[in-house]
Protein backbone atom coordinates (compact mmCIF):
# COMPACT_ATOMS: atom_id res chain seq x y z
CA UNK A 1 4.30 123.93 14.74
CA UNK A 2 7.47 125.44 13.12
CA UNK A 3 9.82 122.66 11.65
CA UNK A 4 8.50 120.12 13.93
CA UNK A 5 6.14 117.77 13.53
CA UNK A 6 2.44 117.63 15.50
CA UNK A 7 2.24 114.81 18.14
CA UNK A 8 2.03 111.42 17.36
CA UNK A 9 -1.67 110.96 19.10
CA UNK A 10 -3.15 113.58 16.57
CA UNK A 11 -1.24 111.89 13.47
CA UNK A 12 -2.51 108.29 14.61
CA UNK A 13 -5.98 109.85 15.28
CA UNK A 14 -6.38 111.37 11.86
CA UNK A 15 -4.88 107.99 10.26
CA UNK A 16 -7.63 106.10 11.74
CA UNK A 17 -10.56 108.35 10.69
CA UNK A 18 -9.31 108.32 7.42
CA UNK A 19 -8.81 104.60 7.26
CA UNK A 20 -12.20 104.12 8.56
CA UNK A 21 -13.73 107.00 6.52
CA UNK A 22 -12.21 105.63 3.67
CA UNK A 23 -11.08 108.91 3.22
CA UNK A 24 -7.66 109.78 0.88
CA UNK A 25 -4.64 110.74 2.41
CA UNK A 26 -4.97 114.02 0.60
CA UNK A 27 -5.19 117.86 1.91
CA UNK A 28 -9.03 117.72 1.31
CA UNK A 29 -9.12 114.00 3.08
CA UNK A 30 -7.22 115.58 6.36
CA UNK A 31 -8.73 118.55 6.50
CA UNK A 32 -12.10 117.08 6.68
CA UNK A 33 -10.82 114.63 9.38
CA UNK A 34 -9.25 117.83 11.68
CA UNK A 35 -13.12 119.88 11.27
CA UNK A 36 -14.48 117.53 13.73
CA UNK A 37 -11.20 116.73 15.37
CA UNK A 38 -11.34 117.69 19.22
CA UNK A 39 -7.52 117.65 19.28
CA UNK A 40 -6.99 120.46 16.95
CA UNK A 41 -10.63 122.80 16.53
CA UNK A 42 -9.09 125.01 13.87
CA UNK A 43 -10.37 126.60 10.91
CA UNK A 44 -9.29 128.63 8.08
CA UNK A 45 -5.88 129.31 7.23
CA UNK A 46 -4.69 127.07 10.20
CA UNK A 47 -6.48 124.63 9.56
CA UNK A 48 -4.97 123.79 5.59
CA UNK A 49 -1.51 124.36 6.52
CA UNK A 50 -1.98 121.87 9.67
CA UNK A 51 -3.55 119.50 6.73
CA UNK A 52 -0.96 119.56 4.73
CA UNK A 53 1.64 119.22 7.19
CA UNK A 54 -0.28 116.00 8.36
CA UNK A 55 -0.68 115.00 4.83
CA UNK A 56 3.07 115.55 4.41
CA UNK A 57 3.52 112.98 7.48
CA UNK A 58 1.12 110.05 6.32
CA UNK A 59 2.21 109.79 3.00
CA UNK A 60 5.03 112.05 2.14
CA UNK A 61 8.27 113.00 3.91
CA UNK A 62 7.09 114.96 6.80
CA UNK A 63 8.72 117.92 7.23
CA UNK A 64 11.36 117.07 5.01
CA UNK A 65 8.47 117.37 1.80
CA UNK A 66 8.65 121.51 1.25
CA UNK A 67 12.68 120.81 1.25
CA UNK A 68 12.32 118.15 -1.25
CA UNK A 69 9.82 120.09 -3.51
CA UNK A 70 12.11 123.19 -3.33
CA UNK A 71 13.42 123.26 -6.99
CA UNK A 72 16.78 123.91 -6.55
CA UNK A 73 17.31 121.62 -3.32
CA UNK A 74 19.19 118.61 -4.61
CA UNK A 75 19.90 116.50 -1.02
CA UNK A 76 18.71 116.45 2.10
CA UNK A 77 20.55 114.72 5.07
CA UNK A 78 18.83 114.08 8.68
CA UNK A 79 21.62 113.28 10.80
CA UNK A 80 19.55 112.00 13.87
CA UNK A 81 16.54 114.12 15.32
CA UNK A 82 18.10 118.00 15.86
CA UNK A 83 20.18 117.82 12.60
CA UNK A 84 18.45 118.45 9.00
CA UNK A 85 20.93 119.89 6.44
CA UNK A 86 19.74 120.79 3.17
CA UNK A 87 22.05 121.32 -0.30
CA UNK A 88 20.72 124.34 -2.68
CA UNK A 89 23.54 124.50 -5.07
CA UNK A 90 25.85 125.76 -2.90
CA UNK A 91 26.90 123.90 -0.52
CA UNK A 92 25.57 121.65 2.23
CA UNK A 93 23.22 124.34 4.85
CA UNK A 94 21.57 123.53 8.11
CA UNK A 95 17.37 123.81 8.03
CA UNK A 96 16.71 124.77 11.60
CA UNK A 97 13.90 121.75 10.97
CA UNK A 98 14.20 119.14 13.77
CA UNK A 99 12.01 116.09 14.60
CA UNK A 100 10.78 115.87 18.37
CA UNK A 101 13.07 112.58 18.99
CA UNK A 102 14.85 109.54 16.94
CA UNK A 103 11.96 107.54 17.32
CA UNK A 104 9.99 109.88 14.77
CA UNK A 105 12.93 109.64 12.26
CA UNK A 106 12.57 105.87 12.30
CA UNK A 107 9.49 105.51 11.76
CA UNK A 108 9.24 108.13 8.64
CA UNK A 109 12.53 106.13 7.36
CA UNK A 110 10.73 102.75 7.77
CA UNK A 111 7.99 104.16 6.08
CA UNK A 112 9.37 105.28 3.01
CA UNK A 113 11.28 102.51 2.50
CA UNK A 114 7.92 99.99 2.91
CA UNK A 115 6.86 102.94 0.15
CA UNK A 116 9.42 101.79 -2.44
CA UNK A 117 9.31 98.13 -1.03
CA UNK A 118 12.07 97.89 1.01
CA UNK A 119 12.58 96.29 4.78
CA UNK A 120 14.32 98.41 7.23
CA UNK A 121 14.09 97.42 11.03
CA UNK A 122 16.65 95.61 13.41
CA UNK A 123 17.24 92.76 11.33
CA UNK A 124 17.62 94.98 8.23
CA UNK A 125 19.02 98.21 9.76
CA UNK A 126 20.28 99.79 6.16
CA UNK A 127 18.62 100.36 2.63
CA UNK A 128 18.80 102.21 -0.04
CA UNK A 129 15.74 102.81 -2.81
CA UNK A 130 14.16 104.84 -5.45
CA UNK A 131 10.60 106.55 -4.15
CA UNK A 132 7.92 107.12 -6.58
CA UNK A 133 8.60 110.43 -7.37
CA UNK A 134 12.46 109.19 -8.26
CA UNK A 135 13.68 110.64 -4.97
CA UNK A 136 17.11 108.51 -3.79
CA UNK A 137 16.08 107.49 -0.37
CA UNK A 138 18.72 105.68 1.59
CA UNK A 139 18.63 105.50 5.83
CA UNK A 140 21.12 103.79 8.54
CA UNK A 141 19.06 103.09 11.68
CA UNK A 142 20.95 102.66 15.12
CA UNK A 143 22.47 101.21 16.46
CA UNK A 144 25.06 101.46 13.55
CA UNK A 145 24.30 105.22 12.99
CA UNK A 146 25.45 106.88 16.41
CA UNK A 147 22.88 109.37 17.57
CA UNK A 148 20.78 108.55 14.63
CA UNK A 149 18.70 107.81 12.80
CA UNK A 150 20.60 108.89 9.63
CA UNK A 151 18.42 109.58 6.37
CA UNK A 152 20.27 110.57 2.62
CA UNK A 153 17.42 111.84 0.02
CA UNK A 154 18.61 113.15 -3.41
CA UNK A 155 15.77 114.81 -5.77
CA UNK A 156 15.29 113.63 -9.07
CA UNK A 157 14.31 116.29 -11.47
CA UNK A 158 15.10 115.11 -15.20
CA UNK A 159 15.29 118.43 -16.66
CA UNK A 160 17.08 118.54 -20.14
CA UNK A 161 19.46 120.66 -21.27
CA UNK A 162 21.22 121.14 -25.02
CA UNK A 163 24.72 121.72 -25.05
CA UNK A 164 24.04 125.36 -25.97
CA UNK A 165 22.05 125.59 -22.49
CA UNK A 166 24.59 124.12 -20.79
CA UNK A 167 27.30 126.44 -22.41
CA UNK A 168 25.15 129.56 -21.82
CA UNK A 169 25.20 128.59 -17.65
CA UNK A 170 29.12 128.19 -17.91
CA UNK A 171 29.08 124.55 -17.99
CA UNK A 172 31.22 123.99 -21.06
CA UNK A 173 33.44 126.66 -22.88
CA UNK A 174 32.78 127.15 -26.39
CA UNK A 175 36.23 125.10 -27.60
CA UNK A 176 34.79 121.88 -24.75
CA UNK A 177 31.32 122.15 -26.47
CA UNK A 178 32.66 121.73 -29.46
CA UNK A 179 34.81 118.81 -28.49
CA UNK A 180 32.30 116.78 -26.84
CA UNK A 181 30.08 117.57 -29.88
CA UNK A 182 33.07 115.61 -31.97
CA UNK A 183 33.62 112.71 -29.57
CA UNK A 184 29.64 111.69 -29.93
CA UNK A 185 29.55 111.83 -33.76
CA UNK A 186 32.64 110.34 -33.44
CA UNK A 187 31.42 107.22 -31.93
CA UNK A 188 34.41 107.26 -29.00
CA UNK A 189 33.41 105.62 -25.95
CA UNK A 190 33.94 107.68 -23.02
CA UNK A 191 33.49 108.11 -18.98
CA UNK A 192 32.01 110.67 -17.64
CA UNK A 193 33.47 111.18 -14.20
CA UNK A 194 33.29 113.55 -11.28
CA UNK A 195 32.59 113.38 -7.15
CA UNK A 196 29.18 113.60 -5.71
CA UNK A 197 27.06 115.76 -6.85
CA UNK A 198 29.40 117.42 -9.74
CA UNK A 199 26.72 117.12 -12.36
CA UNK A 200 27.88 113.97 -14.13
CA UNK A 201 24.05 112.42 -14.84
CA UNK A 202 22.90 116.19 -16.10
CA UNK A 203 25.91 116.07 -18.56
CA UNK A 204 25.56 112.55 -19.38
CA UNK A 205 22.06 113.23 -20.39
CA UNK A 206 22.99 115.85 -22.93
CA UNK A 207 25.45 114.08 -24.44
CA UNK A 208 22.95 110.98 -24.99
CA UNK A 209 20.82 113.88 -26.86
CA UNK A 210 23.50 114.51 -29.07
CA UNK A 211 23.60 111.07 -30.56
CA UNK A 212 22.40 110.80 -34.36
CA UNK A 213 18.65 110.42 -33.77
CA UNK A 214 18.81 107.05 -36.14
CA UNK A 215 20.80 105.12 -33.36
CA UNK A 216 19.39 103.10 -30.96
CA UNK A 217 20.07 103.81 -27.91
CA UNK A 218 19.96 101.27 -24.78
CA UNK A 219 20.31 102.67 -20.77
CA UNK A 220 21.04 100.86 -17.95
CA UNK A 221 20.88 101.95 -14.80
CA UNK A 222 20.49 101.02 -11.03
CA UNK A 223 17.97 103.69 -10.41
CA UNK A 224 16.09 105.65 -13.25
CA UNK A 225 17.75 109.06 -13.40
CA UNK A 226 18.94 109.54 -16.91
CA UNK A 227 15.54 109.95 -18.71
CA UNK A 228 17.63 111.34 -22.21
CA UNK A 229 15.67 113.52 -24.63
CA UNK A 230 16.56 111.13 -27.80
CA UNK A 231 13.82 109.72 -30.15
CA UNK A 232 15.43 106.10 -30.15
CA UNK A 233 16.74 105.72 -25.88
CA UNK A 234 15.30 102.68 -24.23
CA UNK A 235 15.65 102.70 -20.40
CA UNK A 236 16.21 99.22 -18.20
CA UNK A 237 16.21 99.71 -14.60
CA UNK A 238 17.52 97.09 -12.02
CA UNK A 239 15.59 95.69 -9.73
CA UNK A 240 15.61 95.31 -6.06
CA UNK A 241 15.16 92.59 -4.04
CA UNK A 242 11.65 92.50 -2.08
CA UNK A 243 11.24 92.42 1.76
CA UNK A 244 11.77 88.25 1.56
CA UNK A 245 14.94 88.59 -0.27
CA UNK A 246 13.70 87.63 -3.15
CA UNK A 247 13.71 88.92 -7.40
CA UNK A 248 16.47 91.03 -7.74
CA UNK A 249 17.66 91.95 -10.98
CA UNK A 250 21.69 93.16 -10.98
CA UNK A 251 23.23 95.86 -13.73
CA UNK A 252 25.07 92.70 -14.86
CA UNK A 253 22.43 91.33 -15.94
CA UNK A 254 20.51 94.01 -17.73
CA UNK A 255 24.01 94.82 -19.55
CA UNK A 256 24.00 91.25 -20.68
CA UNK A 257 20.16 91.74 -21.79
CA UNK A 258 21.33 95.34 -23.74
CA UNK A 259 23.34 93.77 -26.28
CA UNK A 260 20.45 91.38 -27.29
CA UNK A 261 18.70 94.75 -27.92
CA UNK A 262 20.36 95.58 -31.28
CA UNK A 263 21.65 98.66 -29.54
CA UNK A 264 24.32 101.06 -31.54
CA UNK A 265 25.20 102.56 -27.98
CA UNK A 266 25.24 101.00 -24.57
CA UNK A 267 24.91 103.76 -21.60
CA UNK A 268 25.19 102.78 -17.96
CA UNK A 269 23.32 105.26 -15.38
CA UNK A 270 26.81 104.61 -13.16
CA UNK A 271 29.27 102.15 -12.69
CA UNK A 272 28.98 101.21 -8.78
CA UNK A 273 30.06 97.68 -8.85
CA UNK A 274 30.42 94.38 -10.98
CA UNK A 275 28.44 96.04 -13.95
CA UNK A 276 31.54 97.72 -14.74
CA UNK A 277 32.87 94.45 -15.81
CA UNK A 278 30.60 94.15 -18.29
CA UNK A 279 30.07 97.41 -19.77
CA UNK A 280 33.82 97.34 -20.56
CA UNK A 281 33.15 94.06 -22.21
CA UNK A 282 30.20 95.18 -24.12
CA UNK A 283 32.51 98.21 -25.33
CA UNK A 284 34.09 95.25 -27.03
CA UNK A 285 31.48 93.65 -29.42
CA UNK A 286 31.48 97.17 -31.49
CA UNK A 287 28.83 99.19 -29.63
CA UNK A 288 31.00 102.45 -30.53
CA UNK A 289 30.24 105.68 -28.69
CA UNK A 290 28.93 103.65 -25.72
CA UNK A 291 29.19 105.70 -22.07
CA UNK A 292 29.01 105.45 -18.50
CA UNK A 293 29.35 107.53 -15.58
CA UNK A 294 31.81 106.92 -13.11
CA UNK A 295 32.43 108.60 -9.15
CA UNK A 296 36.29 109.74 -9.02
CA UNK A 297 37.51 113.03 -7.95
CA UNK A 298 39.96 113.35 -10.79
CA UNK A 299 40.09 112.28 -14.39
CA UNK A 300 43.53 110.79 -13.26
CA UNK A 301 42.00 108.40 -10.34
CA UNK A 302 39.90 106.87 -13.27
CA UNK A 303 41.95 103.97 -13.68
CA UNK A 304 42.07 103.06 -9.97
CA UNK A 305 38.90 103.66 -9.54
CA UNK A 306 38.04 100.89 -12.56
CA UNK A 307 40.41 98.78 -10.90
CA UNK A 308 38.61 99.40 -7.26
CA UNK A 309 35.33 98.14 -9.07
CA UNK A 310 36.39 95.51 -11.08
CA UNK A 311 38.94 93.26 -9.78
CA UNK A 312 37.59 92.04 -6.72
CA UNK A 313 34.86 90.18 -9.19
CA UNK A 314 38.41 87.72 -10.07
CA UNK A 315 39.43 90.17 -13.21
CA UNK A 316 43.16 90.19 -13.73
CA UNK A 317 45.07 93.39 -13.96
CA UNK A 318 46.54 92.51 -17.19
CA UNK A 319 42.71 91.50 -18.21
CA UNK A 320 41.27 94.82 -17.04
CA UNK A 321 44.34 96.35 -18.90
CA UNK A 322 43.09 94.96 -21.89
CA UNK A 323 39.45 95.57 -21.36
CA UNK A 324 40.23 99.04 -21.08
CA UNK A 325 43.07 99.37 -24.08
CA UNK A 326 40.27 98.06 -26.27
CA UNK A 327 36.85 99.68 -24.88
CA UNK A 328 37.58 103.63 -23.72
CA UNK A 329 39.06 106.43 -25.24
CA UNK A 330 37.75 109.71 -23.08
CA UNK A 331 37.36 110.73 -20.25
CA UNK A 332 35.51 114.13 -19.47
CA UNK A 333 35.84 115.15 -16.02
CA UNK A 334 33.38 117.62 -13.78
CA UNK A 335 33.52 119.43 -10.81
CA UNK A 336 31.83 121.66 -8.86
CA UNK A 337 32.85 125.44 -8.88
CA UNK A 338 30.19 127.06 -5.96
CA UNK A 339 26.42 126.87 -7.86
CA UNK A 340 28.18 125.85 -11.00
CA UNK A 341 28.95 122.35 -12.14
CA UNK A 342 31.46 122.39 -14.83
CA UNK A 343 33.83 120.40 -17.46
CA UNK A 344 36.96 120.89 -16.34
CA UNK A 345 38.77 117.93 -18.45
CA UNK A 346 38.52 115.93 -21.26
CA UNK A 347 41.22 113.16 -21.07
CA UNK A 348 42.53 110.01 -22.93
CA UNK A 349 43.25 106.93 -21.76
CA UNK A 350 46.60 105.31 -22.83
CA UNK A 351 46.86 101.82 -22.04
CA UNK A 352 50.66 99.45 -21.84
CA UNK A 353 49.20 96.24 -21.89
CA UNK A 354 52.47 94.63 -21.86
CA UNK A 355 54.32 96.91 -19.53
CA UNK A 356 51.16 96.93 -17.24
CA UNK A 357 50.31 100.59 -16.73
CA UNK A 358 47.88 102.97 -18.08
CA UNK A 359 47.56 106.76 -18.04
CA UNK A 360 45.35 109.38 -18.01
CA UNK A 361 46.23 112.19 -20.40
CA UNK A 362 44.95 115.18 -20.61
CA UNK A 363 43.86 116.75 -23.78
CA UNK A 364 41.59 120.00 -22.91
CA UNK A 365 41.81 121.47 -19.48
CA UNK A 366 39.17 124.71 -18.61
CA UNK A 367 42.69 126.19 -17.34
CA UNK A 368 44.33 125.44 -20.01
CA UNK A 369 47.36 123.74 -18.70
CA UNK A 370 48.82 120.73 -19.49
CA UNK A 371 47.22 119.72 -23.08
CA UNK A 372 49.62 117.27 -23.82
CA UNK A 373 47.43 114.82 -25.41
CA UNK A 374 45.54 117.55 -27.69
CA UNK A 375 47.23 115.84 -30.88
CA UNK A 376 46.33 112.63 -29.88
CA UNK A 377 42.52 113.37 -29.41
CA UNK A 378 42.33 114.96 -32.49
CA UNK A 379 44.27 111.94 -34.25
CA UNK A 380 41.12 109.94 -33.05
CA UNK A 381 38.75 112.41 -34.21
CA UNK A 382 40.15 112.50 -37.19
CA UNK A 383 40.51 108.87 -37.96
CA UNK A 384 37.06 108.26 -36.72
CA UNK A 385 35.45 110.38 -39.30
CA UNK A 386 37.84 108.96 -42.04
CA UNK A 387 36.47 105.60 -40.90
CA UNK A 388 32.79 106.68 -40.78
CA UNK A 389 33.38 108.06 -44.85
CA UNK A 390 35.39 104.95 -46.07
CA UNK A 391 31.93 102.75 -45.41
C-alpha cells in the first residue's frame, strides 16, 4: 500500500460492517471487520497495519495521520493528489505520500471539516477549523484551487517551556531573557511578532508563565493554541459559525466579554482582523502588561501591519495613532534561523500623534546593531518599577 491509500470499495465495505456491527472505528473494530473480509484475507502483521491504515481513513487523516503524529512535524500541505509536503523544523520537505486522485482529497477534506462542524462543498468551497485534537485544518476545493484539492494542517502540541528552557535551545540570549523577564514584571504591554511559523505562540506562552501568579489572567483567541502554564489564565475561544450560518462568536466580542472578567492582563491568541481594534482599546482601561501576537516579518512592518488590520473597520489614522501612543510599548520580534526559532528584537514603539507618524525603535538586537532605543527601554523599566513601589 505504500503512501497510498486502499481502494475506495474496501474502505466503504469495512464502513458498512462496522456501521451495521455497531462496531468502533478503532484498530480492534477494523481488524475484526478485514478477518472475514473477502477483499483483503490477511492475517498477522498485515493485517494490523492494513487496520490501522483503514482506521486512519474513517476517522482520522488518512495517510496524512503518521505525519501529523510525528512530534516534530508542525504542517502538512497537500497540494492536489501527487503533492504532500511535510515541515519538520527545517524547512518545508516533500513526503513521497500521494492520494490515488483529487477526488480522494475531497472527500478526506470534506470530512474533517463535517468533523469540526464545518461545510465545505461547491457552495462552500473554502474553510478553515480547529479538529479535536487542536490540529488547524483549513482546505480550498476546485475549482478555485488549480489542480487541487489544496489542504493546510498545522499540529497543535502545547508543550511549555520556562524561559531558562527556551534560553538553553538558543531561543533567547542571556541579556534578551533577562529583558523580557523585566518587561512582564514591568506590566508593559507588548506584541509579539514574527512570520509564519517563527515561534510567536511558543514564546507568547512563556511569557504568560512569567506573570506574577496573583494576576488574573484572561486569553482570547480564535483557535485554542495558547494553553499557558499560569495558576490564574482563563481561556475564551471564538466560535464558528455552524453549517446553516448560524452562532458565531467574533474575537470582538470575547475581548469586549474579557474586560467584564476583572482581568489584570488581556492576551489575544493573534490579531487577524477587527479584534485588533479592540485589544488596543482594552490596553486603554489600565489592563497593564496586556499582549498579543501579531504576523509581520519585521518588528518595523508592525505599524503597517496594525494599520492593514484596523482601519478598514472605519478607524482613523490619527485614531489608531492614538490607540497605539497610549496602549503598546514593545515589540519583541522572532524569526526563524534553520530548526531554531529565535528573538531577534525587542523594539519600542514611538508614536507623533500630532505629526502623524510612528516608529519602530529598536532597543536589543541578537546582532547587536542598532540599539538606539536601549535608554529609552530602560527609562520605562525603570519608571515602571518606581511606579509599582510608590503604591
Amino acid at each position: 500500500m505504500g503512501g497510498r491509500i486502499m481502494s475506495s470499495s474496501l474502505l466503504n465495505a469495512v464502513r458498512r460492517h462496522l456501521v451495521n456491527g455497531g462496531l468502533p472505528v478503532t484498530d480492534e473494530g477494523v481488524a475484526t471487520v478485514l478477518r472475514d473480509s473477502e477483499q483483503a484475507p490477511l492475517t498477522g502483521r498485515a493485517l494490523w497495519e492494513l487496520a490501522g491504515k483503514i482506521t486512519n481513513d474513517l476517522s482520522g487523516a488518512g495517510p496524512l495521520q503518521p505525519l501529523l503524529n510525528a512530534p516534530d512535524v508542525t504542517d502538512v500541505l497537500v497540494n492536489g493528489p501527487q503533492q504532500v509536503w511535510a515541515d519538520s523544523g527545517d524547512g518545508l520537505k516533500p513526503t513521497g505520500i500521494t492520494f490515488p486522485d483529487a477526488t480522494v482529497v475531497r472527500n478526506l477534506a470534506t470530512r474533517l471539516a463535517a468533523a469540526g462542524g464545518r461545510r465545505l462543498d461547491d457552495a462552500q468551497p473554502y474553510t478553515d477549523v480547529r479538529l479535536a485534537d487542536g490540529t488547524r485544518f483549513h482546505a480550498v476545493l476546485p475549482p478555485l484551487a488549480v489542480n487541487g484539492p489544496f489542504l493546510s494542517l498545522r499540529t497543535h502540541r502545547p508543550i511549555g517551556f520556562t524561559l531558562e528552557e527556551l534560553c538553553e535551545v538558543g531561543t533567547f540570549t542571556a541579556e534578551s531573557a533577562d529583558l523580557v523577564k523585566q518587561i512582564i514584571a514591568a506590566k508593559l504591554s507588548f506584541l509579539v511578532s514574527g512570520g509564519t511559523g517563527s515561534g510567536k505562540t511558543t514564546l507568547l506562552r512563556s511569557l504568560i508563565g512569567q506573570a506574577d501568579p496573583t494576576e488574573r489572567i484572561v486569553v482570547v483567541e480564535d483557535s485554542h493554541e495558547l494553553a499557558p502554564q499560569h495558576p490564574h489564565a482563563l481561556t475564551l475561544e471564538a466560535r464558528h459559525a455552524n453549517v446553516d450560518g448560524a452562532g458565531s462568536v467574533g474575537m470582538p466580542d470575547l475581548i469586549r466579554q474579557a474586560l467584564r472578567m476583572r482581568p489584570d492582563r488581556i492576551v489575544v491568541g493573534e490579531c487577524r482582523g477587527g479584534e485588533v481594534i479592540e485589544l488596543l482599546a482594552a490596553l486603554n482601561t489600565g489592563h497593564d502588561g496586556s499582549a498579543g501576537t501579531i504576523h509581520a516579518n519585521t518588528a518595523a512592518d508592525v505599524p503597517a501591519r496594525l494599520a492593514a488590520l484596523a482601519m478598514p473597520f472605519g478607524v482613523s489614522r490619527p485614531g489608531l495613532l492614538a490607540l497605539i501612543s497610549a496602549a503598546l510599548r514593545v515589540i519583541i520580534h522572532m524569526r526563524r534561523a534553520g530548526r531554531l526559532r529565535v528573538v531577534s528584537e525587542i523594539s519600542l514603539l514611538r508614536v507623533d500623534v500630532d505629526q502623524g507618524w510612528v516608529r519602530v525603535v529598536p532597543a536589543w538586537r541578537r546582532d547587536g546593531a542598532g540599539v538606539v532605543g536601549r535608554p529609552q527601554l530602560q527609562r520605562l523599566l525603570d519608571s515602571a518599577v518606581g511606579a509599582s513601589d510608590g503604591n
